[in-house]
Protein backbone atom coordinates (compact mmCIF):
# COMPACT_ATOMS: atom_id res chain seq x y z
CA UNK A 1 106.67 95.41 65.03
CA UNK A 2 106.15 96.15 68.89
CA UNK A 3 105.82 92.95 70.96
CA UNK A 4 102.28 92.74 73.08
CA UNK A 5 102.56 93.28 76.77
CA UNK A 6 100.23 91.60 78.68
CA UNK A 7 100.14 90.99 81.71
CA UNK A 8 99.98 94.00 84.23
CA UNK A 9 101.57 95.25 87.92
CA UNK A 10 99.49 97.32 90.82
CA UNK A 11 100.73 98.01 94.11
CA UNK A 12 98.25 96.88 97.09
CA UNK A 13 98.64 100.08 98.98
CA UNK A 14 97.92 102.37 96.55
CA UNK A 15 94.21 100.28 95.73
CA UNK A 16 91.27 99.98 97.34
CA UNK A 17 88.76 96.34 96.90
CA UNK A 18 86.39 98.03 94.61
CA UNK A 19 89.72 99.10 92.24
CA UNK A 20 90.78 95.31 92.96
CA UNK A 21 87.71 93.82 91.46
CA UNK A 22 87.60 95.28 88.30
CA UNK A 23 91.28 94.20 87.79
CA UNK A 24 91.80 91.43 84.96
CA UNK A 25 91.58 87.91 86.21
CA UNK A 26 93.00 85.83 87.40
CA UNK A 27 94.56 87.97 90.20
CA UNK A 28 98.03 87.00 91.18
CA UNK A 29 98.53 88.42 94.91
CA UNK A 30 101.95 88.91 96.17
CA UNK A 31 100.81 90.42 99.30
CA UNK A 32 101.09 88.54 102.82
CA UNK A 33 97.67 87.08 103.12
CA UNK A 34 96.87 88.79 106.72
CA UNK A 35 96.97 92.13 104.49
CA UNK A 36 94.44 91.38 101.69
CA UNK A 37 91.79 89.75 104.34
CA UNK A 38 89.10 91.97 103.94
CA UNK A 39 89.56 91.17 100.10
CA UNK A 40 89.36 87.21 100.11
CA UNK A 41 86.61 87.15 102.68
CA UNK A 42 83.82 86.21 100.32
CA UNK A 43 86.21 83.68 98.29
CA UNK A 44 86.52 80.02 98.69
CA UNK A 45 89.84 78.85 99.49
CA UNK A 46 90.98 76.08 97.74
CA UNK A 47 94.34 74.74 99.65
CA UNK A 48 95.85 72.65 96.05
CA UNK A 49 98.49 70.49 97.79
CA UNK A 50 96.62 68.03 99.52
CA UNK A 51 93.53 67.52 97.30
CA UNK A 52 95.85 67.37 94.33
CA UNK A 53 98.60 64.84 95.82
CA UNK A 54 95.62 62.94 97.20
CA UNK A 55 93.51 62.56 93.47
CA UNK A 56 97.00 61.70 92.33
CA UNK A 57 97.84 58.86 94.23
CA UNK A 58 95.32 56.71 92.37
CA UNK A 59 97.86 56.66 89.51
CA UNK A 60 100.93 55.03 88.94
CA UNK A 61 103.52 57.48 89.74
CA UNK A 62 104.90 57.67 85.84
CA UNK A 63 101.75 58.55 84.76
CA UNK A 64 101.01 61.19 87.25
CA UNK A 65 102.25 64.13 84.83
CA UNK A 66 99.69 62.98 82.43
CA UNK A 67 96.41 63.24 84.79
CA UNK A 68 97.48 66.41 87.03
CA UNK A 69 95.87 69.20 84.31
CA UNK A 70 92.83 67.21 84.73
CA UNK A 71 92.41 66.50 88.41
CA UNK A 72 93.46 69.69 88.91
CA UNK A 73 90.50 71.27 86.86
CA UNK A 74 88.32 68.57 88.18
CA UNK A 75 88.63 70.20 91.83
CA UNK A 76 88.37 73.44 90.46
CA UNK A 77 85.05 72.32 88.78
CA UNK A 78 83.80 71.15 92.17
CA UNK A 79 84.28 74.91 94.13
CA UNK A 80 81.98 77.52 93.58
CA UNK A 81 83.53 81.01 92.56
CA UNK A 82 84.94 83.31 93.76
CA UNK A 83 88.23 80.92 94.34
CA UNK A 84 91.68 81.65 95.72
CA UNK A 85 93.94 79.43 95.22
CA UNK A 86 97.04 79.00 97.54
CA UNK A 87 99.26 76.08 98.78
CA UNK A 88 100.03 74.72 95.38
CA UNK A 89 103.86 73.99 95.64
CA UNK A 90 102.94 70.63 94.29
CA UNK A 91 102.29 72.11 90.82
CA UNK A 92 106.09 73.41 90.48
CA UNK A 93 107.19 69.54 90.42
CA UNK A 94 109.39 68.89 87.42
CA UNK A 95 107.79 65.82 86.63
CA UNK A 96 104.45 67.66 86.14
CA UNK A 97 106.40 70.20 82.87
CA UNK A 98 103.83 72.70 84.03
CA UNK A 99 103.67 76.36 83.11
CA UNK A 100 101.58 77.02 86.23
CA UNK A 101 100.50 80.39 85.09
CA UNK A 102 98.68 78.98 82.13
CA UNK A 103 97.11 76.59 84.71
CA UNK A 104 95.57 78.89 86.71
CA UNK A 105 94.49 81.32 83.11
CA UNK A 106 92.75 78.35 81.87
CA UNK A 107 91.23 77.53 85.09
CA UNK A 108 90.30 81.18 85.11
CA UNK A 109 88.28 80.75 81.28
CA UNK A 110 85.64 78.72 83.92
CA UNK A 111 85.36 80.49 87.43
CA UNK A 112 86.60 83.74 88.57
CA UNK A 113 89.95 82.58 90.16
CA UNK A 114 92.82 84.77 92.47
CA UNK A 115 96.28 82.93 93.44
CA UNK A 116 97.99 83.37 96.76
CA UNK A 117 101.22 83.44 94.99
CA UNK A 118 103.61 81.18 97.18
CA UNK A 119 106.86 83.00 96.08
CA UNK A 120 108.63 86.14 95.53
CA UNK A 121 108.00 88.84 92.93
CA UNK A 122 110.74 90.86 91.58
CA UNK A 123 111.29 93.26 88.90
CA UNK A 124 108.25 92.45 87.10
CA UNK A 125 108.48 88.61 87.35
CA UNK A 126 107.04 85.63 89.79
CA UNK A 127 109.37 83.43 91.24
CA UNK A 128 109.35 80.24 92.76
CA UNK A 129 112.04 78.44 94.60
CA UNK A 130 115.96 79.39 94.06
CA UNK A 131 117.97 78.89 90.89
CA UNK A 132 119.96 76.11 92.48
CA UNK A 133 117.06 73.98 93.19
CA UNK A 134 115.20 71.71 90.57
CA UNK A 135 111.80 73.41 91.37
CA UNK A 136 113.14 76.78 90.59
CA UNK A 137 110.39 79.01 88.03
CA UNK A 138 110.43 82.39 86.63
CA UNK A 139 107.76 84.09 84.99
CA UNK A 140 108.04 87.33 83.28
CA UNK A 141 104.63 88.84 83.76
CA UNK A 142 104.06 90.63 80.66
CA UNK A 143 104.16 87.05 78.85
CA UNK A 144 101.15 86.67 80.86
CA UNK A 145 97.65 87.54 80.42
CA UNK A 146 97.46 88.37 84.59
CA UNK A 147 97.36 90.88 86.80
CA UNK A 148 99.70 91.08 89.90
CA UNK A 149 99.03 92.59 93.16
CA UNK A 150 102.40 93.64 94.80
């Protein structure tokens, strides 16, 4: 039995923004942002880091992991669509367990949402951080229902 692919690769310079658009969503861009400008100019940003930490600190700090799917989607409820989301190093905490990918797919079920992706891709997967530190990710995009701007 052949294993489903699912997630998908395009390269940025070989697109134009109508090509862009019709591409499955949510839209992982692994483009410098000062390239794709014309492309995000009609989305709302939605910087994660601050707002998130912020919502957080109302918990105790052991229970944090527990309320960060929901705050999260609770400021993601509050922003019209289009949204890109960047600046979400927060989300790559070990504490929270997340599979951020599956974050930003579910978040994606309710508004029309892009990533800023705030690492490196590489031979068909997103990376975050470096092996040695405690933060590190890799996802293998075909485990992903995505499509990746490179």
């Amino acid at each position: 039995m052949k294993e489903k692919v699912m997630g998908a690769t395009f390269k940025f310079s070989s697109m134009n923004k109508v090509e862009i658009e019709k591409l499955m969503k949510p839209l992982i861009l692994c483009v410098r942002q000062d390239k794709i400008t014309s492309y995000i100019s009609e989305y709302n940003v939605l910087s994660v880091n601050g707002l998130l930490s912020k919502n957080l600190l109302r918990y105790e700090f052991d229970k944090r992991s527990i309320f960060i799917t929901d705050e999260f989607n609770k400021i993601i409820d509050n922003i019209n669509d289009p949204i890109l989301i960047k600046d979400f190093e927060i989300l790559f905490d070990p504490a929270f367990q997340l599979d951020v990918l599956k974050l930003f797919i579910m978040a994606n079920r309710k508004k029309r949402v892009t990533v800023l992706w705030c690492g490196k891709y590489k031979n068909g997967r997103l990376i975050f951080a470096e092996p040695e530190y405690e933060d590190y990710k890799s996802y293998n995009i075909s485990d992903y229902d995505i499509s990746c701007i490179v």
